[in-house]
Structure formats: structure tokens, C-alpha cells
PDB file of N, CA and C in Angstrom:
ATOM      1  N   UNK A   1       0.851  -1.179   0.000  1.00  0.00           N
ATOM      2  CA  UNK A   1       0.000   0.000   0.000  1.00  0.00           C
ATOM      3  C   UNK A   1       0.891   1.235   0.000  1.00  0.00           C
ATOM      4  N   UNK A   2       0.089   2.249  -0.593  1.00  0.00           N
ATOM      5  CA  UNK A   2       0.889   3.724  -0.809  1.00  0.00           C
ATOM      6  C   UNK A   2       1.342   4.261   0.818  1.00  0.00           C
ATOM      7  N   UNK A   3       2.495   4.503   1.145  1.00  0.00           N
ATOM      8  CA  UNK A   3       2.699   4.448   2.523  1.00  0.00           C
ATOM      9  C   UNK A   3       2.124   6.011   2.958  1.00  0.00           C
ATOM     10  N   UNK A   4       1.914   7.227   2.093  1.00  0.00           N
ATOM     11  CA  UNK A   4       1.504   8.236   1.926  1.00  0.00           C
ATOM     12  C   UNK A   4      -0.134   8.071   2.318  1.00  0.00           C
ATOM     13  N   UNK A   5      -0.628   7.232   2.071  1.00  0.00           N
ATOM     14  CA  UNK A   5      -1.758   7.042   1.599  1.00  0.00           C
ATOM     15  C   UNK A   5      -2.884   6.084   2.907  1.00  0.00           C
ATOM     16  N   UNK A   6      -1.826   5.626   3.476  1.00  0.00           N
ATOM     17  CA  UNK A   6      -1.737   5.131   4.575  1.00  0.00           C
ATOM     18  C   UNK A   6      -1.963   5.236   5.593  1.00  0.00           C
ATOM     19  N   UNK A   7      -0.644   6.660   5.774  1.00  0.00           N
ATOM     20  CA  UNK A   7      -0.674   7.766   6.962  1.00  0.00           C
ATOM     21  C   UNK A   7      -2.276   8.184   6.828  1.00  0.00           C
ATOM     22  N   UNK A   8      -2.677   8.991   5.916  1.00  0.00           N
ATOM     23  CA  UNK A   8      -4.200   9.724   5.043  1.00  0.00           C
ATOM     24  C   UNK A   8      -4.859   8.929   5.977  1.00  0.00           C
ATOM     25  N   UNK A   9      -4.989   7.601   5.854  1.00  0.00           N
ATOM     26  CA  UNK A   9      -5.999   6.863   6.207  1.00  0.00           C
ATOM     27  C   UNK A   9      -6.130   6.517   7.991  1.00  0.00           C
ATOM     28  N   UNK A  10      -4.475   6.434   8.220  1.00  0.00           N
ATOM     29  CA  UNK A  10      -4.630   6.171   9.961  1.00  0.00           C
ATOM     30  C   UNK A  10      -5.065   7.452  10.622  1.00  0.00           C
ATOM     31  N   UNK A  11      -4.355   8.351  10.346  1.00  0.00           N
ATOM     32  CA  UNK A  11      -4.149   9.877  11.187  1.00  0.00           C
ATOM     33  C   UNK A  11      -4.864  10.705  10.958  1.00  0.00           C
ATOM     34  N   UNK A  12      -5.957  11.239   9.828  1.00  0.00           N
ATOM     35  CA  UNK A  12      -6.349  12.374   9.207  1.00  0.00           C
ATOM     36  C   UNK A  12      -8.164  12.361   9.563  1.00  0.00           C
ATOM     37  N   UNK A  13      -8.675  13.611   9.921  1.00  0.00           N
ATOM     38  CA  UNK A  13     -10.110  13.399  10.207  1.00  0.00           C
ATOM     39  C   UNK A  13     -11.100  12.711   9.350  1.00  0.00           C
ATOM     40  N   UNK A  14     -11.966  12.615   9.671  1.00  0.00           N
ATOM     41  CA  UNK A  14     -13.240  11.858   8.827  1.00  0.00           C
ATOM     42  C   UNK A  14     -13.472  12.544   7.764  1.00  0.00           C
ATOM     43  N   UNK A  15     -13.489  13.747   7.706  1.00  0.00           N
ATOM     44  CA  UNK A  15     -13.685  14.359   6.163  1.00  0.00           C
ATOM     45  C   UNK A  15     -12.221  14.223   5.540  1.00  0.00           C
ATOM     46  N   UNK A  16     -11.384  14.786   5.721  1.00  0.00           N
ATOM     47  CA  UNK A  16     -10.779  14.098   4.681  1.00  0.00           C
ATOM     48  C   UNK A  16     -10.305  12.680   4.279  1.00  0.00           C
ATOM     49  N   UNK A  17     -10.705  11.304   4.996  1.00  0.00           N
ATOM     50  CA  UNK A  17      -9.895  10.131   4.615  1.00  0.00           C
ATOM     51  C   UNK A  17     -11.913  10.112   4.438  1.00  0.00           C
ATOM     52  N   UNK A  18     -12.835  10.808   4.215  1.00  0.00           N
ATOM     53  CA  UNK A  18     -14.325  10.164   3.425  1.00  0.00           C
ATOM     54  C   UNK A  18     -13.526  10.460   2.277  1.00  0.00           C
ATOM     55  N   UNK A  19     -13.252  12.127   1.479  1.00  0.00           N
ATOM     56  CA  UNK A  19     -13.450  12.894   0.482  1.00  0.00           C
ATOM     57  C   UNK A  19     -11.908  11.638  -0.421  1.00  0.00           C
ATOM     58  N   UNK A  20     -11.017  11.199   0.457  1.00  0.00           N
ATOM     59  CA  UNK A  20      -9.403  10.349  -0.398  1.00  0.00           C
ATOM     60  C   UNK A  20     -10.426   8.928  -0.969  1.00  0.00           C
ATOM     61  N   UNK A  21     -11.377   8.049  -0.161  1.00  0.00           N
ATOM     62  CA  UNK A  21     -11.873   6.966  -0.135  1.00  0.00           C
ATOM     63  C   UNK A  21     -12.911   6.956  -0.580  1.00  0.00           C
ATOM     64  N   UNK A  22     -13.662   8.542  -1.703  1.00  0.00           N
ATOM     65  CA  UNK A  22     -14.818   8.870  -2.451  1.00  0.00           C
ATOM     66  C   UNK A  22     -14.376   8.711  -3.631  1.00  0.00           C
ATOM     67  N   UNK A  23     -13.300   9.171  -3.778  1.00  0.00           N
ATOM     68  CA  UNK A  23     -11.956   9.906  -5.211  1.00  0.00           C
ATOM     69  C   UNK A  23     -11.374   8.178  -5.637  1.00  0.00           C
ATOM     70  N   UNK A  24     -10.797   7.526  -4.395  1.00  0.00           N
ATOM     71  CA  UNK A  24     -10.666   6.385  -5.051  1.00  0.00           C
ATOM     72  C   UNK A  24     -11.298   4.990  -5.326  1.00  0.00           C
ATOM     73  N   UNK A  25     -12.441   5.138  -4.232  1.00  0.00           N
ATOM     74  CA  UNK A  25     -13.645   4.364  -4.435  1.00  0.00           C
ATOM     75  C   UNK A  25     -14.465   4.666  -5.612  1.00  0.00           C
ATOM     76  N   UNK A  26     -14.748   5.430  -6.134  1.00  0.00           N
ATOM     77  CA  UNK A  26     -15.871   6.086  -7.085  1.00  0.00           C
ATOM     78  C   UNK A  26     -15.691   6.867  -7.978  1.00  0.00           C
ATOM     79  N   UNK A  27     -14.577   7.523  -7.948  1.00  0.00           N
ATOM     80  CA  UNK A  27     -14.243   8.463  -9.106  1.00  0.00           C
ATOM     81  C   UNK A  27     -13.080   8.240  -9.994  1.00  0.00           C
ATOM     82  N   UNK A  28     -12.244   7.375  -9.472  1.00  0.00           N
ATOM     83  CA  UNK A  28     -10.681   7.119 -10.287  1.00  0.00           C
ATOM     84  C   UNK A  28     -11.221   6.558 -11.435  1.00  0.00           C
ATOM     85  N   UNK A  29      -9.946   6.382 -12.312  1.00  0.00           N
ATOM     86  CA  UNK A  29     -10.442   5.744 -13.550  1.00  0.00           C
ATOM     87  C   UNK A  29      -9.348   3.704 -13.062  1.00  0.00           C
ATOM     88  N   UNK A  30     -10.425   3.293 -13.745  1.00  0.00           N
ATOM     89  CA  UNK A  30      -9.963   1.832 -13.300  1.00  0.00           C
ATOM     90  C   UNK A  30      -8.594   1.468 -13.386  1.00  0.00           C
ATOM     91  N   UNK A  31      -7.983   2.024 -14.200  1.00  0.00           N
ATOM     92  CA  UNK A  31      -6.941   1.758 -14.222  1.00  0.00           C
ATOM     93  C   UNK A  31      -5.558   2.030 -12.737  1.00  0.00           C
ATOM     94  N   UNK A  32      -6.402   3.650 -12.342  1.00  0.00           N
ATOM     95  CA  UNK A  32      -5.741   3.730 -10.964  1.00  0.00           C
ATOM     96  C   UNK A  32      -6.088   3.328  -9.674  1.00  0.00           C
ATOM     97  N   UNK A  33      -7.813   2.471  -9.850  1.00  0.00           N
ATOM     98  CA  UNK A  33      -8.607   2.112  -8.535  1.00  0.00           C
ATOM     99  C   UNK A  33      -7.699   0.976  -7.809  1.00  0.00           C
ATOM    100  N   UNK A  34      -7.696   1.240  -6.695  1.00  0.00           N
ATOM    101  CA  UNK A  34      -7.148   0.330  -5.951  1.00  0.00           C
ATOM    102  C   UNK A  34      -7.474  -0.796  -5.779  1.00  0.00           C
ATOM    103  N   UNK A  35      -6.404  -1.759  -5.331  1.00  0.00           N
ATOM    104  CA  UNK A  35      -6.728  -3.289  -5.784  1.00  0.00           C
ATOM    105  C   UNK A  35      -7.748  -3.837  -4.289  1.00  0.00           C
ATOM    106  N   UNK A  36      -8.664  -4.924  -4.283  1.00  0.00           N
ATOM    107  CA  UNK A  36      -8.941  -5.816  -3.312  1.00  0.00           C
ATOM    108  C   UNK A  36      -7.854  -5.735  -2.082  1.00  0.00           C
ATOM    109  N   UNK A  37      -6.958  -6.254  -2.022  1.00  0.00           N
ATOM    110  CA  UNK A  37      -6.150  -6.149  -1.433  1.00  0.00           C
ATOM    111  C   UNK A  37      -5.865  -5.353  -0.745  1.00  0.00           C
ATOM    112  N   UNK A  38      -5.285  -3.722  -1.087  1.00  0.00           N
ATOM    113  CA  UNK A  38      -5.646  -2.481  -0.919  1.00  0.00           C
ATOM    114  C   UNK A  38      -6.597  -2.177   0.069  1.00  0.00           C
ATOM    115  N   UNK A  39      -8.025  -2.021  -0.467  1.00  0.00           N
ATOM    116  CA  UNK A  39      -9.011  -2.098   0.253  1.00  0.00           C
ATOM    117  C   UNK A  39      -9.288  -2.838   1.605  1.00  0.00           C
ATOM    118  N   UNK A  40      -9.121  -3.805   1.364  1.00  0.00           N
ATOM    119  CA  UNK A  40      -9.170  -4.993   2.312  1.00  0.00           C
ATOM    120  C   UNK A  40      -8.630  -4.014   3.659  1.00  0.00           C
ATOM    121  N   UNK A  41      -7.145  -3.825   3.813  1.00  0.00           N
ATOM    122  CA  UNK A  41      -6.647  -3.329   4.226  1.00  0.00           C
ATOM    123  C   UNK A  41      -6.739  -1.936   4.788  1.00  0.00           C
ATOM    124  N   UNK A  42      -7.102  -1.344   3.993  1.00  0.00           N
ATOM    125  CA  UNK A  42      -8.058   0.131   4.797  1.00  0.00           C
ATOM    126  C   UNK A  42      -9.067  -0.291   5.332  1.00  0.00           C
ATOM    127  N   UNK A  43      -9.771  -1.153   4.864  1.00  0.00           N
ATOM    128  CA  UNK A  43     -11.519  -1.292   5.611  1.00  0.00           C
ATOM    129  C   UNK A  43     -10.761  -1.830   7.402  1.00  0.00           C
ATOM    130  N   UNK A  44      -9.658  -2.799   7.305  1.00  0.00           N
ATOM    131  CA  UNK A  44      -9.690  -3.248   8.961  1.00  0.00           C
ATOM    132  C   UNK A  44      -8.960  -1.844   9.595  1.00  0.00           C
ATOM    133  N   UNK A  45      -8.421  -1.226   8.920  1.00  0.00           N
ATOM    134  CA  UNK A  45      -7.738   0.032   9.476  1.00  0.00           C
ATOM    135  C   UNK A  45      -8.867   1.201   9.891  1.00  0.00           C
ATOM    136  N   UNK A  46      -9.455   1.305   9.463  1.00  0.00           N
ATOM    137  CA  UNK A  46     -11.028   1.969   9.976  1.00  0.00           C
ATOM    138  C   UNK A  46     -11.805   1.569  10.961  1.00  0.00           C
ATOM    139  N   UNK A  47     -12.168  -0.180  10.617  1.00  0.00           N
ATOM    140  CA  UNK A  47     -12.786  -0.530  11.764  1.00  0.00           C
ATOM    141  C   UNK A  47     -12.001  -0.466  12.904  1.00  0.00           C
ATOM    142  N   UNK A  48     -10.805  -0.639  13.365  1.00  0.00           N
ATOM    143  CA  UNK A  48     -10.260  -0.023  14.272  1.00  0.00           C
ATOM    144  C   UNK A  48     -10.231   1.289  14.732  1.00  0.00           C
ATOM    145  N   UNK A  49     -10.550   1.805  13.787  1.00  0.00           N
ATOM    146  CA  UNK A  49     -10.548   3.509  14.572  1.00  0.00           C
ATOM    147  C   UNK A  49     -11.312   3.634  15.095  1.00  0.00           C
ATOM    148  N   UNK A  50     -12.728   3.189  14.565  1.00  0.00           N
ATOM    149  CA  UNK A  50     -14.143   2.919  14.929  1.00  0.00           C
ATOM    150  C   UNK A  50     -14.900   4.004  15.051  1.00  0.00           C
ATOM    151  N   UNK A  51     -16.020   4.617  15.979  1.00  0.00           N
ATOM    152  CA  UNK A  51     -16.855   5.453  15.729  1.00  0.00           C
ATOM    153  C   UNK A  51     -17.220   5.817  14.478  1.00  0.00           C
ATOM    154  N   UNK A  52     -17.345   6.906  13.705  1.00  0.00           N
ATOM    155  CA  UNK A  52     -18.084   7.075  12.749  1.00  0.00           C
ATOM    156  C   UNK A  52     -17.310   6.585  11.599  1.00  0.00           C
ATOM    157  N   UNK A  53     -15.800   6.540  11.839  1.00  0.00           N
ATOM    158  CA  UNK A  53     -14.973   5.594  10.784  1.00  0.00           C
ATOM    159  C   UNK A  53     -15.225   4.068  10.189  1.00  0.00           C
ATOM    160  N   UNK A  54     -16.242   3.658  10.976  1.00  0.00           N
ATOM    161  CA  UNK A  54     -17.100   2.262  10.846  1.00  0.00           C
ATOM    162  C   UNK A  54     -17.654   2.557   9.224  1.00  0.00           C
ATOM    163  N   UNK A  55     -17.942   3.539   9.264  1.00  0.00           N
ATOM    164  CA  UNK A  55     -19.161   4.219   7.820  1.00  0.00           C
ATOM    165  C   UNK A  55     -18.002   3.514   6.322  1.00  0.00           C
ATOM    166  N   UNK A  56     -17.307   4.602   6.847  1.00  0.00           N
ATOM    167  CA  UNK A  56     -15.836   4.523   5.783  1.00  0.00           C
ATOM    168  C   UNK A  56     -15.369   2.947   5.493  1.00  0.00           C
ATOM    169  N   UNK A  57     -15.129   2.099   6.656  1.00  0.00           N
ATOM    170  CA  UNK A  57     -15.208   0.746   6.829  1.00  0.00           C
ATOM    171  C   UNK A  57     -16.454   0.267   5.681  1.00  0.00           C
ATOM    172  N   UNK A  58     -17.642   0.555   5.941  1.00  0.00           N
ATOM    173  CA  UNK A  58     -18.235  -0.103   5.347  1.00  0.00           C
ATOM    174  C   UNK A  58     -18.351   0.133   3.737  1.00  0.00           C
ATOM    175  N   UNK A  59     -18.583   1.210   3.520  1.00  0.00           N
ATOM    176  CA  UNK A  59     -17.522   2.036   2.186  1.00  0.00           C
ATOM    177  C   UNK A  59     -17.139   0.727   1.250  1.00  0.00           C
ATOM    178  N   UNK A  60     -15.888   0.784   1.811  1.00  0.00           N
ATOM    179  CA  UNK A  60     -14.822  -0.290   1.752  1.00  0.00           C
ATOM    180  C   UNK A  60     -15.019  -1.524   1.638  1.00  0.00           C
ATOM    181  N   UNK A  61     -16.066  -2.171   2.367  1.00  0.00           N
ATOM    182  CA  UNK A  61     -16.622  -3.796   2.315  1.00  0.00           C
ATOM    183  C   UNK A  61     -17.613  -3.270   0.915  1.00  0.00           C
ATOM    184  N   UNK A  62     -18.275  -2.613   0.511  1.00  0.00           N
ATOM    185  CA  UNK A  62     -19.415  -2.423  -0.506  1.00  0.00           C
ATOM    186  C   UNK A  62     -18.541  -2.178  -1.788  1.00  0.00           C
ATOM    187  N   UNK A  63     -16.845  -1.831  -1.640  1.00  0.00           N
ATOM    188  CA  UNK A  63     -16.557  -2.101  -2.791  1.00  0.00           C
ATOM    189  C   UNK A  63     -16.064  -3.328  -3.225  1.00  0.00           C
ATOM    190  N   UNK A  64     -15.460  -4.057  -1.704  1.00  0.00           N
ATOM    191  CA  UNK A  64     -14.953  -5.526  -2.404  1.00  0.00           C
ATOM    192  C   UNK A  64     -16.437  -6.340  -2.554  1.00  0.00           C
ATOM    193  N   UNK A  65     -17.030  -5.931  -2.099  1.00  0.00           N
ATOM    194  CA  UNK A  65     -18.706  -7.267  -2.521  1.00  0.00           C
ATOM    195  C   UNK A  65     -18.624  -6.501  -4.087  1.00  0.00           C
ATOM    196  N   UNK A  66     -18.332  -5.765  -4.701  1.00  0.00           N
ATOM    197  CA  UNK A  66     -18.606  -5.467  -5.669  1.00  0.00           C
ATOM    198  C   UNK A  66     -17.514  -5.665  -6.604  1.00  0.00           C
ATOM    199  N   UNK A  67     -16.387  -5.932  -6.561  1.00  0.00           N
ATOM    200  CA  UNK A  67     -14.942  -6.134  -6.871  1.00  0.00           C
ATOM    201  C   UNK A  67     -15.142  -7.590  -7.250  1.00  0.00           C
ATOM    202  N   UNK A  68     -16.012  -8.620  -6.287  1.00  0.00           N
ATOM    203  CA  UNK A  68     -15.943  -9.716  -6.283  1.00  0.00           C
ATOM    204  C   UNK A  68     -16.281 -10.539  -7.575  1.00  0.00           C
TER     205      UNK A  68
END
């Protein structure tokens, strides 16, 4: 994983790691969308943060059911 991208995701408030995980969930072009794998990996990094980061978590599970 992008280690940049990472940090974004552990450390940074709810609006901005929604608005990084909108851009690459939904708006990239396929070629730059992030892999299963990827994902996978942010979604347990969220559910750990927990509280409203659960949302973002789930985000994340609705793209690998859809990846699948």
C-alpha cells in the first residue's frame, strides 16, 4: 500500500480520509482504482478507529462485494 496514503488513512479526520476513499472508491479511472487487497486493508484500518470511521469501513466492504 501507498505508505503516503496510509498515513491519510490512519491519522487524518473523517472528512478528509471520506473525500481520499470517495476519489478512489468512485471516481478514479480503473486503471488507478485500488486493488482488493488495498481495500481490504483500509476497511480493517477503519474498523479499528471505529466510531463514525465504521461508515468509511463499510464504504470499503461495498466495494470488495462489488470487486468480487
Amino acid at each position: 500500500m501507498n505508505s503516503e496514503l496510509n498515513q491519510v488513512i490512519q491519522t487524518e479526520s473523517y472528512g478528509e480520509v471520506q473525500e481520499v476513499l470517495q476519489f478512489l472508491l468512485e471516481e478514479c479511472s480503473l486503471d488507478d482504482a485500488p486493488s482488493v487487497a488495498e481495500v481490504q486493508q483500509w476497511q480493517q484500518v477503519l474498523q479499528q478507529r471505529g466510531g463514525k470511521f465504521t461508515k468509511l469501513a463499510q464504504l470499503c466492504q461495498q466495494f470488495i462485494d462489488e470487486s468480487a
